[in-house]
N, C-alpha and C. Protein backbone atom coordinates (compact mmCIF):
# COMPACT_ATOMS: atom_id res chain seq x y z
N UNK A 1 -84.92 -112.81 271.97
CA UNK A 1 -83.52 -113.14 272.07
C UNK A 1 -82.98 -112.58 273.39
N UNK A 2 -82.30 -113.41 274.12
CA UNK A 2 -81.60 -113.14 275.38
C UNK A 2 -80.60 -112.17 275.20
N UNK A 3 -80.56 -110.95 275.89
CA UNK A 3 -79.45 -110.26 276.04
C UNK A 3 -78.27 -110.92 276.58
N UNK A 4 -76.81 -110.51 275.89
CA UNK A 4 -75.99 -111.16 277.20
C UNK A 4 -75.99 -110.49 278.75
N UNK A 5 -75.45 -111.68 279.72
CA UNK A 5 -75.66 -110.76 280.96
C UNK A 5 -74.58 -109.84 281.47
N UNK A 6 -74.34 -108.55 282.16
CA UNK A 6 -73.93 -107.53 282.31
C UNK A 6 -74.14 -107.40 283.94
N UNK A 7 -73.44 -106.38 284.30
CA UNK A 7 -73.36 -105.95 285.61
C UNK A 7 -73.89 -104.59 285.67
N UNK A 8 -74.24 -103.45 286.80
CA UNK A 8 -74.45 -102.22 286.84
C UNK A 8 -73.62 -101.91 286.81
N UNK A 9 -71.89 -102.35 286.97
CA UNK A 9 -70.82 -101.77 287.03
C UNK A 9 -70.59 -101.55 285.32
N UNK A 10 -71.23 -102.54 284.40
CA UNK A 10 -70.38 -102.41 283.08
C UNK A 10 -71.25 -100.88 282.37
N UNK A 11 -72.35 -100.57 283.13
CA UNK A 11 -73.05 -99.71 282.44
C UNK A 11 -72.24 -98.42 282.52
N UNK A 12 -72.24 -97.02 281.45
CA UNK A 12 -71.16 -96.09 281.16
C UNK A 12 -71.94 -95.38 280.08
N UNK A 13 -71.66 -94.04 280.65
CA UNK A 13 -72.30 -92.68 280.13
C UNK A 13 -72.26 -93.16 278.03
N UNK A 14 -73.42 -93.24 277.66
CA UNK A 14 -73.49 -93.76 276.34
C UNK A 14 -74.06 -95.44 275.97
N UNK A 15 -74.14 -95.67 277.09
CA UNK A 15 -74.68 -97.68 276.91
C UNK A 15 -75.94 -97.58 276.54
N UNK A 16 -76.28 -98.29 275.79
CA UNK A 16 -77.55 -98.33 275.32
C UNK A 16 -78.41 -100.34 275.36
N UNK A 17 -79.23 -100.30 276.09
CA UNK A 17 -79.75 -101.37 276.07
C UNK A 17 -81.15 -101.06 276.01
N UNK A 18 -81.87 -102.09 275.04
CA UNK A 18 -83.13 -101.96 275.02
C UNK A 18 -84.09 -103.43 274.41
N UNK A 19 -84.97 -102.97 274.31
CA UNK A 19 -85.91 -104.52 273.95
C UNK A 19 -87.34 -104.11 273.12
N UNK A 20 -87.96 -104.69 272.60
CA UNK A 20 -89.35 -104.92 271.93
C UNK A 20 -89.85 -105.84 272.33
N UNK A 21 -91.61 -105.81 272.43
CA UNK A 21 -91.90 -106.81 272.92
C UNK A 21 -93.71 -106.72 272.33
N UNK A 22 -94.26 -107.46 271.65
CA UNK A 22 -95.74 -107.39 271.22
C UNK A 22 -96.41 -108.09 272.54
N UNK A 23 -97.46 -107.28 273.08
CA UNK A 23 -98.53 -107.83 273.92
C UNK A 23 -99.49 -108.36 273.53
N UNK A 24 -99.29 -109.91 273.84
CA UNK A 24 -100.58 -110.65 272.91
C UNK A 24 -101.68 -111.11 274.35
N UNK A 25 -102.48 -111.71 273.81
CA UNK A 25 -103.95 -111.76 274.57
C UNK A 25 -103.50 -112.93 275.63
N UNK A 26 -102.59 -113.86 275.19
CA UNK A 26 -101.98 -114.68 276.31
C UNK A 26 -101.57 -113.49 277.67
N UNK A 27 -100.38 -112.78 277.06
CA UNK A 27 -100.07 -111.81 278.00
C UNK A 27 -101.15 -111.33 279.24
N UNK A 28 -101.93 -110.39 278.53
CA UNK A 28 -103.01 -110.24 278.87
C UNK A 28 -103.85 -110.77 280.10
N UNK A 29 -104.45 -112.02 279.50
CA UNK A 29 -104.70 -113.05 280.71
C UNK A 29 -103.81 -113.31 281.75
N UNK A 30 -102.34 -113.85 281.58
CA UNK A 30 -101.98 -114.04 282.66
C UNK A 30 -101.07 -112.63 283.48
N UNK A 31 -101.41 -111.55 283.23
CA UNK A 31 -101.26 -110.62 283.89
C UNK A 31 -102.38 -110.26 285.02
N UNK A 32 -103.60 -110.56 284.09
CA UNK A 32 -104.97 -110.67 285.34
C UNK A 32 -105.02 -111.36 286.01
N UNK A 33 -104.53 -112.72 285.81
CA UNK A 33 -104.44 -114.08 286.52
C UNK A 33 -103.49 -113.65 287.68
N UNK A 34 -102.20 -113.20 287.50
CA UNK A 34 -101.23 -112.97 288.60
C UNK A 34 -101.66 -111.86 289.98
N UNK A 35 -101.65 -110.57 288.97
CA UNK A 35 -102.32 -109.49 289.84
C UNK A 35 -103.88 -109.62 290.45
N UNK A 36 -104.96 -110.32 290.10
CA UNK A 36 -106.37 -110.44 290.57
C UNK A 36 -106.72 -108.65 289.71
N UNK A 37 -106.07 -108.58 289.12
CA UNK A 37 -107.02 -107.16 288.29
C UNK A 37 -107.93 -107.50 287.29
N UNK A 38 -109.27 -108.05 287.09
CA UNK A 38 -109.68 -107.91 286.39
C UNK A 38 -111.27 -106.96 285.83
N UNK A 39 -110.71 -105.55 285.97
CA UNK A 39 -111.69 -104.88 286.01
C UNK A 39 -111.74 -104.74 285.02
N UNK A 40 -113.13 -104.05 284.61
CA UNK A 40 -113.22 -103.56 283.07
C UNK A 40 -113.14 -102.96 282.32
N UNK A 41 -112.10 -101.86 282.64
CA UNK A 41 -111.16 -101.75 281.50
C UNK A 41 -110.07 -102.82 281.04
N UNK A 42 -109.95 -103.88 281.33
CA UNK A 42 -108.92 -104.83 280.94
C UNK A 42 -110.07 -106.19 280.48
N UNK A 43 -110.64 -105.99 280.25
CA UNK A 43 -111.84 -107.40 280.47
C UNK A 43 -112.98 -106.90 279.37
N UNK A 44 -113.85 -105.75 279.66
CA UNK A 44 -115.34 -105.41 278.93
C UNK A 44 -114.74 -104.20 277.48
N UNK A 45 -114.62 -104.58 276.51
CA UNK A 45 -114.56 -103.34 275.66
C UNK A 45 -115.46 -102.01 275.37
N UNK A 46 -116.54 -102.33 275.77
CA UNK A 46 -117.53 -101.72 276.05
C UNK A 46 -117.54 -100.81 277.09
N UNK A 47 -116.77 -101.31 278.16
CA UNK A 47 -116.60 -100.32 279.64
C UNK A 47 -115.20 -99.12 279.12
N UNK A 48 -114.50 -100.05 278.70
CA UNK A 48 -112.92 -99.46 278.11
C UNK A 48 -113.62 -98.01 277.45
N UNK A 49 -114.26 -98.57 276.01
CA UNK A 49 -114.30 -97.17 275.51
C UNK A 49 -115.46 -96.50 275.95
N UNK A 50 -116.11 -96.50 277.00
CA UNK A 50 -117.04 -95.76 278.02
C UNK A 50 -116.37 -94.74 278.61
N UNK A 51 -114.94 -95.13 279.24
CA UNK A 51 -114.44 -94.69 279.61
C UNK A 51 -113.15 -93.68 279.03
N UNK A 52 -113.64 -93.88 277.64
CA UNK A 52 -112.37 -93.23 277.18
C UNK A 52 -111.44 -93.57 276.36
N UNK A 53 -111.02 -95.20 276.31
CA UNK A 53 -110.14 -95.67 275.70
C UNK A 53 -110.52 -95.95 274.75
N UNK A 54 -109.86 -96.69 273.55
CA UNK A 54 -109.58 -96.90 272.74
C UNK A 54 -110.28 -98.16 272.42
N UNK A 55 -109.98 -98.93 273.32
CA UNK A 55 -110.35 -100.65 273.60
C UNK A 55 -110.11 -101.32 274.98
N UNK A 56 -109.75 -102.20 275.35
CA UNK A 56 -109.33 -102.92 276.93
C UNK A 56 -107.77 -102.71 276.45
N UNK A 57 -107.15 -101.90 277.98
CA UNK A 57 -105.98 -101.98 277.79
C UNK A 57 -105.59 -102.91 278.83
N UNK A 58 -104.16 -103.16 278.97
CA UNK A 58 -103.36 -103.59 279.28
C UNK A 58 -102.85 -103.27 281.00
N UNK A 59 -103.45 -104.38 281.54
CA UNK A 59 -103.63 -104.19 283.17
C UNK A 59 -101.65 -103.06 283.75
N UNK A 60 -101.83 -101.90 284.47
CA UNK A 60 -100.70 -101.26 284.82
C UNK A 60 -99.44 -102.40 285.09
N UNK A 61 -99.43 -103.05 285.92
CA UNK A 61 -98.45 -103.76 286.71
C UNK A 61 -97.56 -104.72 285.42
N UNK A 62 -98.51 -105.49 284.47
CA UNK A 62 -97.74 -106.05 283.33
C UNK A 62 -96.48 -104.83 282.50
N UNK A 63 -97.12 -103.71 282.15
CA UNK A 63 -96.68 -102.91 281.69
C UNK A 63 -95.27 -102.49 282.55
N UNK A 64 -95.42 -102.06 284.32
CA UNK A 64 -94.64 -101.83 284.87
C UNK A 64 -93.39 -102.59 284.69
N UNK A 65 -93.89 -103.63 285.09
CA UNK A 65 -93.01 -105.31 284.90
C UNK A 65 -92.30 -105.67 283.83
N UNK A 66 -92.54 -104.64 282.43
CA UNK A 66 -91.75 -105.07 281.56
C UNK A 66 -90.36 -104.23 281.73
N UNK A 67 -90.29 -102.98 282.33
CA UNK A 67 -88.84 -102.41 282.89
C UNK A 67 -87.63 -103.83 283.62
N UNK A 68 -88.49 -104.19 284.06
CA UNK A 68 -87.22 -105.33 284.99
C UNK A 68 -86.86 -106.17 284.02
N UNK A 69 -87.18 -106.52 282.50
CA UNK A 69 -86.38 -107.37 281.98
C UNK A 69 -85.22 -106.21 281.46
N UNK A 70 -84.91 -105.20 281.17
CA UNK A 70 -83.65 -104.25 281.68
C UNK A 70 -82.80 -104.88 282.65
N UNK A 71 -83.44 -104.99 284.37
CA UNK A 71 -82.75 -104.34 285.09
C UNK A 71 -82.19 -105.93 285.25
N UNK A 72 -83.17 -106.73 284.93
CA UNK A 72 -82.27 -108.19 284.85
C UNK A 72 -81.71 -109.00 283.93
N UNK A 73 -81.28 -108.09 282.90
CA UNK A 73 -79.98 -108.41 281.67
C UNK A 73 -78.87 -107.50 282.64
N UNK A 74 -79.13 -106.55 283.30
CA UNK A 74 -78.17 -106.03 284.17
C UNK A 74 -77.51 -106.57 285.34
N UNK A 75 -78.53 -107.68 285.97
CA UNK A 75 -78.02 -108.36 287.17
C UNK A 75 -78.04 -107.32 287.99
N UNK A 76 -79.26 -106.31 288.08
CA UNK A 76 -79.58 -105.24 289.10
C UNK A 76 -80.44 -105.61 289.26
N UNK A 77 -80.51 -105.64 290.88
CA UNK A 77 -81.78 -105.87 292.17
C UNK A 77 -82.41 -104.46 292.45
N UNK A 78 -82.91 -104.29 292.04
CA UNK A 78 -84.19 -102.78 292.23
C UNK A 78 -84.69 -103.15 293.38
N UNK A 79 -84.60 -102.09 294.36
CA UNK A 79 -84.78 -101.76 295.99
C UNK A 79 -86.24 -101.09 295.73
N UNK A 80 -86.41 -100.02 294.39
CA UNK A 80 -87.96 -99.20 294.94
C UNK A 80 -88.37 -98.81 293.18
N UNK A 81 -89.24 -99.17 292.51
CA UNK A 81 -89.38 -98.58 291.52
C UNK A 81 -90.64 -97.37 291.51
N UNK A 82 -90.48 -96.27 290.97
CA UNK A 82 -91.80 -95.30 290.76
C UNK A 82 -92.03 -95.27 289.37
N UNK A 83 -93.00 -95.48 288.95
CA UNK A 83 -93.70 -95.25 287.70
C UNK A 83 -94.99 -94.08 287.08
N UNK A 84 -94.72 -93.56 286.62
CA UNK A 84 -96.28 -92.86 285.54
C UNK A 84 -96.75 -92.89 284.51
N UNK A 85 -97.74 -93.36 284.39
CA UNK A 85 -98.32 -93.80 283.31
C UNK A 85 -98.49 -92.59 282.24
N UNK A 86 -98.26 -92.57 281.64
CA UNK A 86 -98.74 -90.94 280.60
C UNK A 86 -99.67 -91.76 279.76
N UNK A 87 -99.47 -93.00 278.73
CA UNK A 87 -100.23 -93.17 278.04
C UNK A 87 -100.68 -94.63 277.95
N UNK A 88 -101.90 -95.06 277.79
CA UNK A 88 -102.77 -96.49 278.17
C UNK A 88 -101.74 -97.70 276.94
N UNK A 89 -101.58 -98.65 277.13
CA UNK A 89 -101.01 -99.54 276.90
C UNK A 89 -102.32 -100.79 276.02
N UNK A 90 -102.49 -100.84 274.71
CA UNK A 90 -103.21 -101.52 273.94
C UNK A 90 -103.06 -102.89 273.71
C-alpha cells in the first residue's frame, strides 16, 4: 500500500513512518540482475553456509535500497547515504 506523499518539511519530532516488506526469490534475482552481484553467497547455498550463514542471503545493495522507499514517500532527494550491515538479510 502506497504511503501518502509528504514533504521533509511535514516531518516533526514524534512522526513515525514505516513499511514491511517480504523478500521473495523474484526480489532476489532481480537485485543480481541490476547490481552484476552474483557471488556465492547470494547464488550457492552450499558456499553461504561455508561461510557462515544460514543460507544465500540477500545481495547488500537490495537491502540498502529498501531505505529510499522512506525517503521517497518523503519527496526527499538523498545527497549521500552510509550504511552497516550488523546482520545478513535471508
Amino acid at each position: 500500500m502506497a504511503l501518502p506523499h509528504h514533504t521533509i518539511d511535514t516531518v516533526h519530532v514524534g512522526y513515525k513512518l514505516s513499511f514491511s516488506r517480504t523478500v521473495t526469490e523474484d526480489d532476489l534475482q532481480a537485485a543480481m540482475r541490476l547490481s552484476g552481484d552474483r557471488g556465492g553467497y547470494h547464488t550457492d547455498e552450499a558456499f553461504a553456509r561455508a561461510a557462515g550463514f544460514q543460507r544465500i542471503i540477500v545481495p547488500g545493495i537490495f537491502t540498502a535500497g529498501l531505505i529510499t522507499q522512506i525517503g521517497g514517500q518523503l519527496n526527499f532527494l538523498a545527497r549521500e547515504l552510509t550504511f552497516g550491515f550488523v546482520k545478513p538479510v535471508y
